[in-house]
N, C-alpha and C. Protein backbone atom coordinates (compact mmCIF):
# COMPACT_ATOMS: atom_id res chain seq x y z
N UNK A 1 20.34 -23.95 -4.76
CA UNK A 1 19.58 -22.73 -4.75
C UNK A 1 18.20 -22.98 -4.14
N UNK A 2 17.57 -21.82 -3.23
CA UNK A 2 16.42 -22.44 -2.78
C UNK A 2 15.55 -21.96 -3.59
N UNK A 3 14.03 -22.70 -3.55
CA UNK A 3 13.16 -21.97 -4.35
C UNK A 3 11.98 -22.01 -3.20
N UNK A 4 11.33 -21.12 -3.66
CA UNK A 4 9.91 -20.66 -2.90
C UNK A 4 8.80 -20.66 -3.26
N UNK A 5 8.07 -20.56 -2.58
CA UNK A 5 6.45 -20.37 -3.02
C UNK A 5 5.91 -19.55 -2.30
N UNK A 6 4.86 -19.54 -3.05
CA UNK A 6 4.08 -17.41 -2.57
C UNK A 6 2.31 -18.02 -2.24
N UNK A 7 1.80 -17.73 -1.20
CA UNK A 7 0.56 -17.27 -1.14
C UNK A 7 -0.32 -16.00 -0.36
N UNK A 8 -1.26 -15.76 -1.31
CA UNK A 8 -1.96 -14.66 -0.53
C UNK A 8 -3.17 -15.07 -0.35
N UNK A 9 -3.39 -14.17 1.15
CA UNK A 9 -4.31 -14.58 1.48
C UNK A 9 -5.41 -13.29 2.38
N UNK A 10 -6.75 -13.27 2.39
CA UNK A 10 -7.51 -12.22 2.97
C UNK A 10 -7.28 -12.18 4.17
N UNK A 11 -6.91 -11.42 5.30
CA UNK A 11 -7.26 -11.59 6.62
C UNK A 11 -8.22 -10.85 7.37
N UNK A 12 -9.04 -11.54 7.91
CA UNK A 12 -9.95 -10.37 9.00
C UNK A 12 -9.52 -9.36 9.68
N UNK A 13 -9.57 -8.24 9.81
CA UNK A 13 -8.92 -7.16 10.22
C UNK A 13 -9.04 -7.74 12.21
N UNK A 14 -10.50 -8.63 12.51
CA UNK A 14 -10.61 -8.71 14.03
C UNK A 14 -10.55 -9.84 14.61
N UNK A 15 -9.43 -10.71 13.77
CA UNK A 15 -8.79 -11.50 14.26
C UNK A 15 -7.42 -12.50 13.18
N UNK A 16 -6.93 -10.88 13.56
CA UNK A 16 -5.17 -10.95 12.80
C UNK A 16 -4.80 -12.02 13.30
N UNK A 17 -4.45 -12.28 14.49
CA UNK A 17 -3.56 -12.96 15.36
C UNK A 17 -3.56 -14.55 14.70
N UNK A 18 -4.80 -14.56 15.07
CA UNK A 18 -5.06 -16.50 14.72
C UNK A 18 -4.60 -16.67 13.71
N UNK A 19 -5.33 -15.58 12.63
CA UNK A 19 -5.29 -16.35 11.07
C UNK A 19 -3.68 -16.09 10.95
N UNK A 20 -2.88 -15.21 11.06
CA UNK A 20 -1.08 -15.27 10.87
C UNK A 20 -0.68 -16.27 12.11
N UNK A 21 -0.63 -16.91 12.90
CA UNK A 21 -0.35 -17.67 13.59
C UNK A 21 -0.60 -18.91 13.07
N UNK A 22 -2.14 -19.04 12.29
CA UNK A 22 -2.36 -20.47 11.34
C UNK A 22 -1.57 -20.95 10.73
N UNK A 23 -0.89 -19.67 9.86
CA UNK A 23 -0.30 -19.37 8.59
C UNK A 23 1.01 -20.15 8.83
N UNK A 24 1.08 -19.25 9.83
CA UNK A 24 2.94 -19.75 10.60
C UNK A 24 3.20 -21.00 10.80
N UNK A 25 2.17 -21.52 11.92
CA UNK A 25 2.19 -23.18 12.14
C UNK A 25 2.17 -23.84 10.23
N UNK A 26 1.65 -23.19 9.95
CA UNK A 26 1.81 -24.35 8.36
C UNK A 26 3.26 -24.21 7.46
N UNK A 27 3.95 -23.28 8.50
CA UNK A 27 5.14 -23.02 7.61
C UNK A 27 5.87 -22.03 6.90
N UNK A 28 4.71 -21.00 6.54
CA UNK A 28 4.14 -19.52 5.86
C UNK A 28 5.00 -18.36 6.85
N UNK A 29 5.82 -17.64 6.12
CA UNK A 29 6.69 -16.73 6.91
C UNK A 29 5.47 -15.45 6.22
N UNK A 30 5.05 -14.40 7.24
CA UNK A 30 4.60 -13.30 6.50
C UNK A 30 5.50 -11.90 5.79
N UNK A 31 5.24 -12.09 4.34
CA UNK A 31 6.59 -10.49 3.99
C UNK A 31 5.61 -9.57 4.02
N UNK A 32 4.02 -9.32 3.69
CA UNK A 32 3.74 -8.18 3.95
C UNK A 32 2.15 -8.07 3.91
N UNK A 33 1.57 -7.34 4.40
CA UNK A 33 0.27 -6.68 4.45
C UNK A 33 0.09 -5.97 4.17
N UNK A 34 -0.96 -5.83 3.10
CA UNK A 34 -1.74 -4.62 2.15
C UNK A 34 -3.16 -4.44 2.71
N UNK A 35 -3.56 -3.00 2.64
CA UNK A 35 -5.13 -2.63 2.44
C UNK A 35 -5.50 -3.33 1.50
N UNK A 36 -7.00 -3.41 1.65
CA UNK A 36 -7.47 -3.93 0.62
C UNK A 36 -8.51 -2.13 -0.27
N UNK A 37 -9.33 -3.00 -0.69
CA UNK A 37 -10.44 -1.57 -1.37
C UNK A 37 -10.72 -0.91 0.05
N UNK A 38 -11.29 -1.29 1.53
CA UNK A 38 -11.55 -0.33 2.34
C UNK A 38 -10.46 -0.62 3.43
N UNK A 39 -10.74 -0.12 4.45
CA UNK A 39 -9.87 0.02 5.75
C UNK A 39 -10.06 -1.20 6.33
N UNK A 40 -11.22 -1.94 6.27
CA UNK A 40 -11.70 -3.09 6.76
C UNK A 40 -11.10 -4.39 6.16
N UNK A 41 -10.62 -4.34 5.03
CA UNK A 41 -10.14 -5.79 4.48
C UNK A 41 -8.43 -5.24 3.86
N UNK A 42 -7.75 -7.02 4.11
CA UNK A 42 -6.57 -6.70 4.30
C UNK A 42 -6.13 -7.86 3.48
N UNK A 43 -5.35 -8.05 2.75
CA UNK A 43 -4.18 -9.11 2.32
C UNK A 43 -3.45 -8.98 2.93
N UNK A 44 -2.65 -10.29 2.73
CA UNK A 44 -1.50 -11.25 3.26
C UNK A 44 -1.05 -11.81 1.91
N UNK A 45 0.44 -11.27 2.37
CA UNK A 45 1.55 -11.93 1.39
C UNK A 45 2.67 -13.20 2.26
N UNK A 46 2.09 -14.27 1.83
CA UNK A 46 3.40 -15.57 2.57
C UNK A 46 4.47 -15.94 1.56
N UNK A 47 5.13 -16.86 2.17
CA UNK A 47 6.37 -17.38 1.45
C UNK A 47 7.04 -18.18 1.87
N UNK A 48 7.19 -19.51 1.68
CA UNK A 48 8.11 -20.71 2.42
C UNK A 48 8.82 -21.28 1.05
N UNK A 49 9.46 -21.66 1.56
CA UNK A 49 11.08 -22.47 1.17
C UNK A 49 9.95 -23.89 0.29
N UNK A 50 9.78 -23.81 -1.03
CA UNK A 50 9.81 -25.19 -1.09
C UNK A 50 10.61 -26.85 -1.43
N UNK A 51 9.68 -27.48 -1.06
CA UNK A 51 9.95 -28.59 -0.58
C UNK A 51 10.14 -29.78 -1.60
């Protein structure tokens, strides 16, 4: 059975790209993105297979 692990994390709304691309290279599949309190700030939900 596999098991997983979860992290969240803030992302800059003006420079998505890098910080989920960071994420990725470390392994981190993204399941989802939330608003945060304004339009300007955002969570990140990851999840990889652990090891």
């Amino acid at each position: 059975m596999k098991k997983w692990e979860y992290l969240t994390a803030p992302v800059l709304i003006h420079n998505t790209k890098m910080i989920l691309d960071n994420f990725g290279a470390d392994g981190w599949e993204l399941v989802q993105i939330v608003q945060g309190q304004t339009p300007e700030q955002l969570v990140a939900y990851f999840k990889r297979e652990k090891q």
